[in-house]
C-alpha atoms as a PDB file:
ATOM      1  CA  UNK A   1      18.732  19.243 143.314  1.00  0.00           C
ATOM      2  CA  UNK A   2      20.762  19.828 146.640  1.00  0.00           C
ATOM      3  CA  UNK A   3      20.179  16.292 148.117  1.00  0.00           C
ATOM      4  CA  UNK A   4      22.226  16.714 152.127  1.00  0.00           C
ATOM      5  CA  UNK A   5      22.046  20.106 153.659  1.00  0.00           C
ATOM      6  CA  UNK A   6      25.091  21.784 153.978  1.00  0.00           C
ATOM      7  CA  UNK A   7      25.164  22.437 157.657  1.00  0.00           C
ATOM      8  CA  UNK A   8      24.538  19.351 159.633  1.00  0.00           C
ATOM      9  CA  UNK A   9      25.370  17.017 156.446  1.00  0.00           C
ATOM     10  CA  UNK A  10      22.611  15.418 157.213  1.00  0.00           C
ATOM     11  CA  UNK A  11      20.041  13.763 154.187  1.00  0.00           C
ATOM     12  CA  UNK A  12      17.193  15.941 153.212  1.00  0.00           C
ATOM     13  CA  UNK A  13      14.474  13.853 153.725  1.00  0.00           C
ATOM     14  CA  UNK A  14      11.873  15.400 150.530  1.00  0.00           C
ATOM     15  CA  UNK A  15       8.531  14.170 149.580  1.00  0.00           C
ATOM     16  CA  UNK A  16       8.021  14.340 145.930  1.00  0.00           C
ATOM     17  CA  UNK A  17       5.572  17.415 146.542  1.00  0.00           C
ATOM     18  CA  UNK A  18       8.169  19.248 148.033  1.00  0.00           C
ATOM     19  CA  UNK A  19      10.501  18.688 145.672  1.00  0.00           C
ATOM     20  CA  UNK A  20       8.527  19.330 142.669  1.00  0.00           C
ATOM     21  CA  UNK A  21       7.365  22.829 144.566  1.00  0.00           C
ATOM     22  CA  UNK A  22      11.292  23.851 144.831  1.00  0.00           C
ATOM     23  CA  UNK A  23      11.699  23.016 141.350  1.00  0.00           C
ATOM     24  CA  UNK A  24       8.970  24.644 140.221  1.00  0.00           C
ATOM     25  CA  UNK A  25      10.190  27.747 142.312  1.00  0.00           C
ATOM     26  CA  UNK A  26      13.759  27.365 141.404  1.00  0.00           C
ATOM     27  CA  UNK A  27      12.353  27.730 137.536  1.00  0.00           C
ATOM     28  CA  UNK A  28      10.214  30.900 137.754  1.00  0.00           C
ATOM     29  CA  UNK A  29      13.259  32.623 139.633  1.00  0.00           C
ATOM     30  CA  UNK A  30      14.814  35.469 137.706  1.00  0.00           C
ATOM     31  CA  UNK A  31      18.805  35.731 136.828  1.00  0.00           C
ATOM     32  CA  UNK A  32      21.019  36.245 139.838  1.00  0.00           C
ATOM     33  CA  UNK A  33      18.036  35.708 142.231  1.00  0.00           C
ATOM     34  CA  UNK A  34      18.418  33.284 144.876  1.00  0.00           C
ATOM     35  CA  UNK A  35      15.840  30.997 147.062  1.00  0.00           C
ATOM     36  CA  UNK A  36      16.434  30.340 150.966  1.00  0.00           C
ATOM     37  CA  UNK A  37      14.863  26.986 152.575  1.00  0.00           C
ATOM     38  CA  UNK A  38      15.622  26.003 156.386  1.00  0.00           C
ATOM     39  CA  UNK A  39      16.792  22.753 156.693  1.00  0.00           C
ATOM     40  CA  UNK A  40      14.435  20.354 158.641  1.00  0.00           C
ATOM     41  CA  UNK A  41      16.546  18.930 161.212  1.00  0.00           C
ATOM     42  CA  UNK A  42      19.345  22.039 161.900  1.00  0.00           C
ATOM     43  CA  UNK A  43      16.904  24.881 160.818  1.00  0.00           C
ATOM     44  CA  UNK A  44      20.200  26.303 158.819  1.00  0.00           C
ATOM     45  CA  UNK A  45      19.093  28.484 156.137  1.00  0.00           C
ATOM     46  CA  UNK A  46      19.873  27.291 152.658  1.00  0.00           C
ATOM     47  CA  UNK A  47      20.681  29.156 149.860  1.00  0.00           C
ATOM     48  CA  UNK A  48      19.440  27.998 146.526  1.00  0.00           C
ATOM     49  CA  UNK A  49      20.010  29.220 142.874  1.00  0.00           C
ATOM     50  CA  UNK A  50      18.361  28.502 139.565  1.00  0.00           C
ATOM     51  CA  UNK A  51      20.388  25.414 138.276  1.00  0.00           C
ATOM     52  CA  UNK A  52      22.430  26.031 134.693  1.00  0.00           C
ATOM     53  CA  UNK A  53      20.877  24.616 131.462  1.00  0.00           C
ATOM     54  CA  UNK A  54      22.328  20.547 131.066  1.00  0.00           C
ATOM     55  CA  UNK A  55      24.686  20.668 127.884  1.00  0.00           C
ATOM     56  CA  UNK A  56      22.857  19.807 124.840  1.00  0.00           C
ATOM     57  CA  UNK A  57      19.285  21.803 126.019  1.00  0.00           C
ATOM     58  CA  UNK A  58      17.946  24.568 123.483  1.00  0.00           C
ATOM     59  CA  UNK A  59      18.365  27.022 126.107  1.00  0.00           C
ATOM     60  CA  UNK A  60      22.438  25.755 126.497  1.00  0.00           C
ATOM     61  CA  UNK A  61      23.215  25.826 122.750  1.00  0.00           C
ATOM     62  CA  UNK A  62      25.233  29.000 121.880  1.00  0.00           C
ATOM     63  CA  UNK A  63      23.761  30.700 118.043  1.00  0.00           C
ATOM     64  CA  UNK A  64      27.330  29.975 116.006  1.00  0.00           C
ATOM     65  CA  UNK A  65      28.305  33.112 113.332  1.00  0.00           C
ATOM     66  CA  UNK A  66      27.055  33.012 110.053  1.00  0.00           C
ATOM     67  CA  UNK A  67      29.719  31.308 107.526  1.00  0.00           C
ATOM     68  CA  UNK A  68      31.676  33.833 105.560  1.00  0.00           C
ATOM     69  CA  UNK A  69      30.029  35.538 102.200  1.00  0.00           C
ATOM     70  CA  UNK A  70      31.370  33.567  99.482  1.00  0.00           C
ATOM     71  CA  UNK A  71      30.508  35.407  96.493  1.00  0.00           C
ATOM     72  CA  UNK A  72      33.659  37.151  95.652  1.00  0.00           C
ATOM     73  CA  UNK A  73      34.800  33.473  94.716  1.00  0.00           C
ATOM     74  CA  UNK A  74      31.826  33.567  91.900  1.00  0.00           C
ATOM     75  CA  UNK A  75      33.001  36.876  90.590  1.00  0.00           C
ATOM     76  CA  UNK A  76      36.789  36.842  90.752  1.00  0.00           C
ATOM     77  CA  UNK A  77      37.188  39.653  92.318  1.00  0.00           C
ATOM     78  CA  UNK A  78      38.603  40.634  96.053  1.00  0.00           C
ATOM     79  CA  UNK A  79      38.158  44.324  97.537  1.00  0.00           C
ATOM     80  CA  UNK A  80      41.000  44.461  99.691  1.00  0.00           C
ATOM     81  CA  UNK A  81      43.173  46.988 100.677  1.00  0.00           C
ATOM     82  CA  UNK A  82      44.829  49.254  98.108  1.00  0.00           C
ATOM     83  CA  UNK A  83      48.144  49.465 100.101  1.00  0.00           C
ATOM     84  CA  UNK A  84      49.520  46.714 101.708  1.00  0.00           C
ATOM     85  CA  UNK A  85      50.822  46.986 105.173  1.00  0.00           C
ATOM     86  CA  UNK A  86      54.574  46.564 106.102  1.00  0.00           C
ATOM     87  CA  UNK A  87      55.340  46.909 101.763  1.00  0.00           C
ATOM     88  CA  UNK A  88      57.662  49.834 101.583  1.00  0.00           C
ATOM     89  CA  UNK A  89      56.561  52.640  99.395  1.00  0.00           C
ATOM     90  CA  UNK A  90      58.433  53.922  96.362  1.00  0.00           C
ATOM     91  CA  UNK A  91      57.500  57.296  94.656  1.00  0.00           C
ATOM     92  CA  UNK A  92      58.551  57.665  91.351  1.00  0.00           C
ATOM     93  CA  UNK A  93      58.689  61.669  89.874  1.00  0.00           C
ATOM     94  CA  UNK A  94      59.435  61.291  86.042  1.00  0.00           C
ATOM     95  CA  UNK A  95      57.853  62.000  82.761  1.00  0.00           C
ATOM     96  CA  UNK A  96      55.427  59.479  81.569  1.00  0.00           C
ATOM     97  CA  UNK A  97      57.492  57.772  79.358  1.00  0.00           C
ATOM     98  CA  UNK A  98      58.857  53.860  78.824  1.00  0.00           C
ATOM     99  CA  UNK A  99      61.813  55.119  81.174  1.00  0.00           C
ATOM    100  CA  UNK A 100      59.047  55.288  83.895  1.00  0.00           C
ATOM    101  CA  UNK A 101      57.281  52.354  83.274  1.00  0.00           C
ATOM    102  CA  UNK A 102      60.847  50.728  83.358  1.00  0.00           C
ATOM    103  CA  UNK A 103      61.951  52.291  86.717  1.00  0.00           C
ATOM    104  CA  UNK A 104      58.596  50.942  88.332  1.00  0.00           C
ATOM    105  CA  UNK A 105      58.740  47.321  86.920  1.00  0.00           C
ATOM    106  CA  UNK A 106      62.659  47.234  88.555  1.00  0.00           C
ATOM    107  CA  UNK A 107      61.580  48.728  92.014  1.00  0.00           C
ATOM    108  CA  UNK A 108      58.682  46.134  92.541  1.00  0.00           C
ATOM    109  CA  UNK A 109      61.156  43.500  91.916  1.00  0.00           C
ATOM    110  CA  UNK A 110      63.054  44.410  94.390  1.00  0.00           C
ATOM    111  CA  UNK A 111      59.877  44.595  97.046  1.00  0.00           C
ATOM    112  CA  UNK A 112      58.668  48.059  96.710  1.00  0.00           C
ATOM    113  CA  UNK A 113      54.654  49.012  96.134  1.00  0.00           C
ATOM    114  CA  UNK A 114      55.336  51.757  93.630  1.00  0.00           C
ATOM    115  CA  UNK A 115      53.568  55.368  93.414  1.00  0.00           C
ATOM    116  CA  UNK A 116      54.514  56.971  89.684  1.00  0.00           C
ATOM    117  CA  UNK A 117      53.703  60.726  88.926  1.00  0.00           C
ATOM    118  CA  UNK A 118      54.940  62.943  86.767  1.00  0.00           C
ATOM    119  CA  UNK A 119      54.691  66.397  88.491  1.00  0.00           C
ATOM    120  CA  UNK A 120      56.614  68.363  91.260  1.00  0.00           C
ATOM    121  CA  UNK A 121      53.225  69.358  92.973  1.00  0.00           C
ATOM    122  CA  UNK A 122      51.788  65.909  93.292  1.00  0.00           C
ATOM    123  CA  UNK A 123      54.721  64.336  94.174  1.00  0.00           C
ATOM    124  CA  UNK A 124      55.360  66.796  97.387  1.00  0.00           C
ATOM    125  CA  UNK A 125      51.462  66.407  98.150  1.00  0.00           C
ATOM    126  CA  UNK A 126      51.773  62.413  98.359  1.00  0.00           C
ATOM    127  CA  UNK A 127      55.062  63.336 100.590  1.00  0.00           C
ATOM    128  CA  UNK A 128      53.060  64.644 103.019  1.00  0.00           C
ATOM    129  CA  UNK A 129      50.981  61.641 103.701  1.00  0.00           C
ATOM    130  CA  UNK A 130      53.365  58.973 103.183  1.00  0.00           C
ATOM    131  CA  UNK A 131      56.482  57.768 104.339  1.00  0.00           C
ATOM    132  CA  UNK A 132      58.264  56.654 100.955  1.00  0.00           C
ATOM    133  CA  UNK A 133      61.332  54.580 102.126  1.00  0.00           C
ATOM    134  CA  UNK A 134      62.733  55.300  98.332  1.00  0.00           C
ATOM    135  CA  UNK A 135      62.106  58.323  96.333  1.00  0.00           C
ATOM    136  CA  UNK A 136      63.315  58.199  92.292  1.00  0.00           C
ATOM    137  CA  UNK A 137      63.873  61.299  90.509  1.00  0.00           C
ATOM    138  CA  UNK A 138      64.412  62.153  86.812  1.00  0.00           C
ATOM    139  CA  UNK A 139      67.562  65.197  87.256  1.00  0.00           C
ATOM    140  CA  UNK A 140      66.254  66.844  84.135  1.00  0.00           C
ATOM    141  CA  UNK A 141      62.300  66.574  84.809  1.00  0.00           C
ATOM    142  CA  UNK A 142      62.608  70.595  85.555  1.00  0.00           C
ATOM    143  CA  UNK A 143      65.236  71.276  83.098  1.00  0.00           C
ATOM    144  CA  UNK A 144      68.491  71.365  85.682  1.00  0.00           C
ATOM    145  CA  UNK A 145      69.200  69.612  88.538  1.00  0.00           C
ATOM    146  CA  UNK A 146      70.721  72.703  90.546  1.00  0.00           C
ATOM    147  CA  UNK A 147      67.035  74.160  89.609  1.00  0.00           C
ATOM    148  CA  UNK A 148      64.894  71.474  90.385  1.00  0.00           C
ATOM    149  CA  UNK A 149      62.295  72.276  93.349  1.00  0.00           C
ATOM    150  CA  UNK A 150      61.950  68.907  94.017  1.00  0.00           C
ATOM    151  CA  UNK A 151      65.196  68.444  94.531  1.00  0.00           C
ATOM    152  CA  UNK A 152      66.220  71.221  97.190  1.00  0.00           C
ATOM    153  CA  UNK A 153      62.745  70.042  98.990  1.00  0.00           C
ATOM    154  CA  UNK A 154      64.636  66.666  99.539  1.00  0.00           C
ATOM    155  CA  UNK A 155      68.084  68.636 100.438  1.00  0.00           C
ATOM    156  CA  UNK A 156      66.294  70.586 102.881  1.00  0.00           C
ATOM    157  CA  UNK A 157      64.136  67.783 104.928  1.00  0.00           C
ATOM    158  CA  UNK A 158      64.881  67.239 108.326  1.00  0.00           C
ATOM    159  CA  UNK A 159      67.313  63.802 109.117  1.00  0.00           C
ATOM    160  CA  UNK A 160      64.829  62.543 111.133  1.00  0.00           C
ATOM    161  CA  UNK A 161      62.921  61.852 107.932  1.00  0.00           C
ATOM    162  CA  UNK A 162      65.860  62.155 105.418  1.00  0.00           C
ATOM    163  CA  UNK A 163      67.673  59.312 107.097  1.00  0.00           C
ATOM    164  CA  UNK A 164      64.786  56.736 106.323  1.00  0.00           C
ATOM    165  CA  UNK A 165      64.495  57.991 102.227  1.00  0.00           C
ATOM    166  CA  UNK A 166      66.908  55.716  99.778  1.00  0.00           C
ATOM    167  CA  UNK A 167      66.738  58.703  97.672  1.00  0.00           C
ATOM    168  CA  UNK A 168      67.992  58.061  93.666  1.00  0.00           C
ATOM    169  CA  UNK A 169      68.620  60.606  90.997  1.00  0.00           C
ATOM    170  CA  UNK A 170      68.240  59.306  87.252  1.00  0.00           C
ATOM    171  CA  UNK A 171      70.061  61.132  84.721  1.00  0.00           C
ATOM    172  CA  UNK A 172      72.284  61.213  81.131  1.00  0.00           C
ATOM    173  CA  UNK A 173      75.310  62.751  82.823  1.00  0.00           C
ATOM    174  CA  UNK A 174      75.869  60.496  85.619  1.00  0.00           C
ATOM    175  CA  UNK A 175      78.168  57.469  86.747  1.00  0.00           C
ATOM    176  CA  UNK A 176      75.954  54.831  87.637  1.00  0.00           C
ATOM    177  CA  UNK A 177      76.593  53.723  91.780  1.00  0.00           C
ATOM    178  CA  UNK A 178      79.682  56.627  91.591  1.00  0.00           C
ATOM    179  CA  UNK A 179      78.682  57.462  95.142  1.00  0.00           C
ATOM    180  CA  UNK A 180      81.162  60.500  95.406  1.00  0.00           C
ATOM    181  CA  UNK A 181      78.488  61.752  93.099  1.00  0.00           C
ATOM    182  CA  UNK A 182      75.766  60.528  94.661  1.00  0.00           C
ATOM    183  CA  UNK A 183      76.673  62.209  98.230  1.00  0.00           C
ATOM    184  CA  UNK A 184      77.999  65.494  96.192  1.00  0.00           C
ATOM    185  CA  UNK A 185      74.409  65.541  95.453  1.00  0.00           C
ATOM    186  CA  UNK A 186      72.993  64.612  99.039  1.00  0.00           C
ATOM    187  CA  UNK A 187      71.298  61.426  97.181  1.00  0.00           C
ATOM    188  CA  UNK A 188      71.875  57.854  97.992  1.00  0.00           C
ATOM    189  CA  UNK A 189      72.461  56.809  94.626  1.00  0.00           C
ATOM    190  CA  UNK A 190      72.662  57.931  91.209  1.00  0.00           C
ATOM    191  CA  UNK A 191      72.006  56.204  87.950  1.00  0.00           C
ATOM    192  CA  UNK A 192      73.375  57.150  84.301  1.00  0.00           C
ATOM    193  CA  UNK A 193      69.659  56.809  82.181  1.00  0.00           C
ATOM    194  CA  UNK A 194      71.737  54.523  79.636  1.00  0.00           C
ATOM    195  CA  UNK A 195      71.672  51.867  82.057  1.00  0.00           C
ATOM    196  CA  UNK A 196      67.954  51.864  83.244  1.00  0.00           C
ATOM    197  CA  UNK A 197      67.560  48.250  81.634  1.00  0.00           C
ATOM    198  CA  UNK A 198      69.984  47.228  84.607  1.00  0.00           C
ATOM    199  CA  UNK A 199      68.365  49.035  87.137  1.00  0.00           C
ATOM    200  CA  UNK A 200      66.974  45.901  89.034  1.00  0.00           C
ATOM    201  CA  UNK A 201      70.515  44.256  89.435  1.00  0.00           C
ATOM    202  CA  UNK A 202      72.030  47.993  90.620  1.00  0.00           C
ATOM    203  CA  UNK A 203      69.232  48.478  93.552  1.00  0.00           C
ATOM    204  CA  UNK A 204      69.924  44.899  94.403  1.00  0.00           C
ATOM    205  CA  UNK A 205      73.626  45.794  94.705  1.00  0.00           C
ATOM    206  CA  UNK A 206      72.991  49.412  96.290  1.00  0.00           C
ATOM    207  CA  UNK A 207      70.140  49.060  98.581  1.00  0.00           C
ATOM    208  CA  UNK A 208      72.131  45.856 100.526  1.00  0.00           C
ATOM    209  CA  UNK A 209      74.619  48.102 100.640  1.00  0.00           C
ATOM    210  CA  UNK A 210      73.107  51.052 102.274  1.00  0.00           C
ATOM    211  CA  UNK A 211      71.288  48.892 104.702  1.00  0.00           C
ATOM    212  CA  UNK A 212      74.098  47.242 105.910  1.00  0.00           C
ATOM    213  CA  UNK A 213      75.868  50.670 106.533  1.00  0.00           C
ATOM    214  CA  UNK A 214      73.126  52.756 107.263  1.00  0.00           C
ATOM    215  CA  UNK A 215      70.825  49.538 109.325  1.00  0.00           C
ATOM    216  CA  UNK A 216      72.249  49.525 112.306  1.00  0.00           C
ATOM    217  CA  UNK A 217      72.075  53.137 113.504  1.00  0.00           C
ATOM    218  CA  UNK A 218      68.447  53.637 112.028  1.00  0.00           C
ATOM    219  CA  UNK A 219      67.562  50.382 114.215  1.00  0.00           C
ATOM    220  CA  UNK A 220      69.426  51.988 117.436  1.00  0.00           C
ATOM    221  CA  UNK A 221      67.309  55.349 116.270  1.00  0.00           C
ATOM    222  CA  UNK A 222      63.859  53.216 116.216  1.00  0.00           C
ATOM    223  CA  UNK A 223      65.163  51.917 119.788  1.00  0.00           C
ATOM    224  CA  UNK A 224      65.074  55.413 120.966  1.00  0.00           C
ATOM    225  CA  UNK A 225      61.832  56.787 119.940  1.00  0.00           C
ATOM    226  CA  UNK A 226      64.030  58.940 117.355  1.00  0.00           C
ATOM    227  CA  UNK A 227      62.022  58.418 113.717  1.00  0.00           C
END
């Protein structure tokens, strides 16, 4: 309760009546109301508001959230997302075979969330919703190489996507990290099938590699607003 009026500083001499009345007043006002009083001596009008709730009233105590739903803990099991953000994607096209299986198991050592299938068509439809940062392809999954659909699909895409693809061919004719052969074939890397068993040391020898040439312009690129 406002004890000296603002104005003249001078004590505001209350009787208990009148203060219970402006308390009584002060309580029954609504939110963002106000209540004007003159003072006594200076007849300066005085403003008055409903006072806050003292810390530690019912009115003052804020409702905390709910604690967290705990029974995922009972069951074992957590729903959450299928694809983790900021895990580069791998897409695997090759037969279903132990060769497959073996090419996925080396790629998620290496840090990639891998995508296997086994057709041209569903490969090309999961290209157009995801941004693989390495592609795998088996060279004789449509007979020849020089045939393969697949395979002039990722000749022909545009640099601004190309550039961002470590793009492998797997096959039993090739010289495993020959990279003449690799870039006669516009691929990043190629890998003789023989030496799939290996495959987790080669990427960890090739894909350093191409970062450390490739990093620094695809950084300056991201700079510019170019991917």
């Amino acid at each position: 309760m406002l004890t000296h009026c603002p104005h003249c500083r001078q004590a505001l001499q209350l009787t208990t009546d009148q203060v219970a009345k402006l308390e009584q007043a002060l309580a029954r006002l609504e939110p963002g109301k106000t209540l004007a009083v003159k003072c006594p001596r200076c007849r300066g009008a005085i403003t008055l508001d409903k006072p806050a709730p003292a810390p530690g009233s019912d009115t003052a105590r804020l409702q905390p959230p709910p604690p967290p739903n705990l029974d995922w803990l009972e069951t074992g099991v957590y729903q959450g997302e299928e694809k983790v953000e900021d895990v580069p994607m791998a897409l695997v096209l090759h037969q279903p075979d132990e060769r497959q299986a073996r090419i996925g198991e080396a790629l998620e050592t290496v840090g990639y969330q891998v995508l296997l299938v086994d057709s041209v068509a569903d490969a090309l439809e999961r290209m157009r919703f995801v941004n693989f940062s390495c592609i795998v392809l088996q060279a004789e999954l449509e007979e020849k190489l020089a045939r393969s659909a697949f395979h002039a699909h990722m000749r022909r895409l545009p640099m601004e996507r190309r550039r961002y693809i470590f793009y492998i061919v797997i096959g039993d004719g090739f010289h495993t990290l020959y990279n003449l052969e690799a870039l006669a074939l516009s691929a990043n890397l190629v890998v003789n099938s023989a030496d799939l068993a290996h495959l987790d040391v080669i990427l960890r020898k090739a894909i350093p590699a191409y970062e450390e040439l490739f990093g620094p312009i695809l950084e300056e690129l991201n700079a510019y607003g170019k991917r």
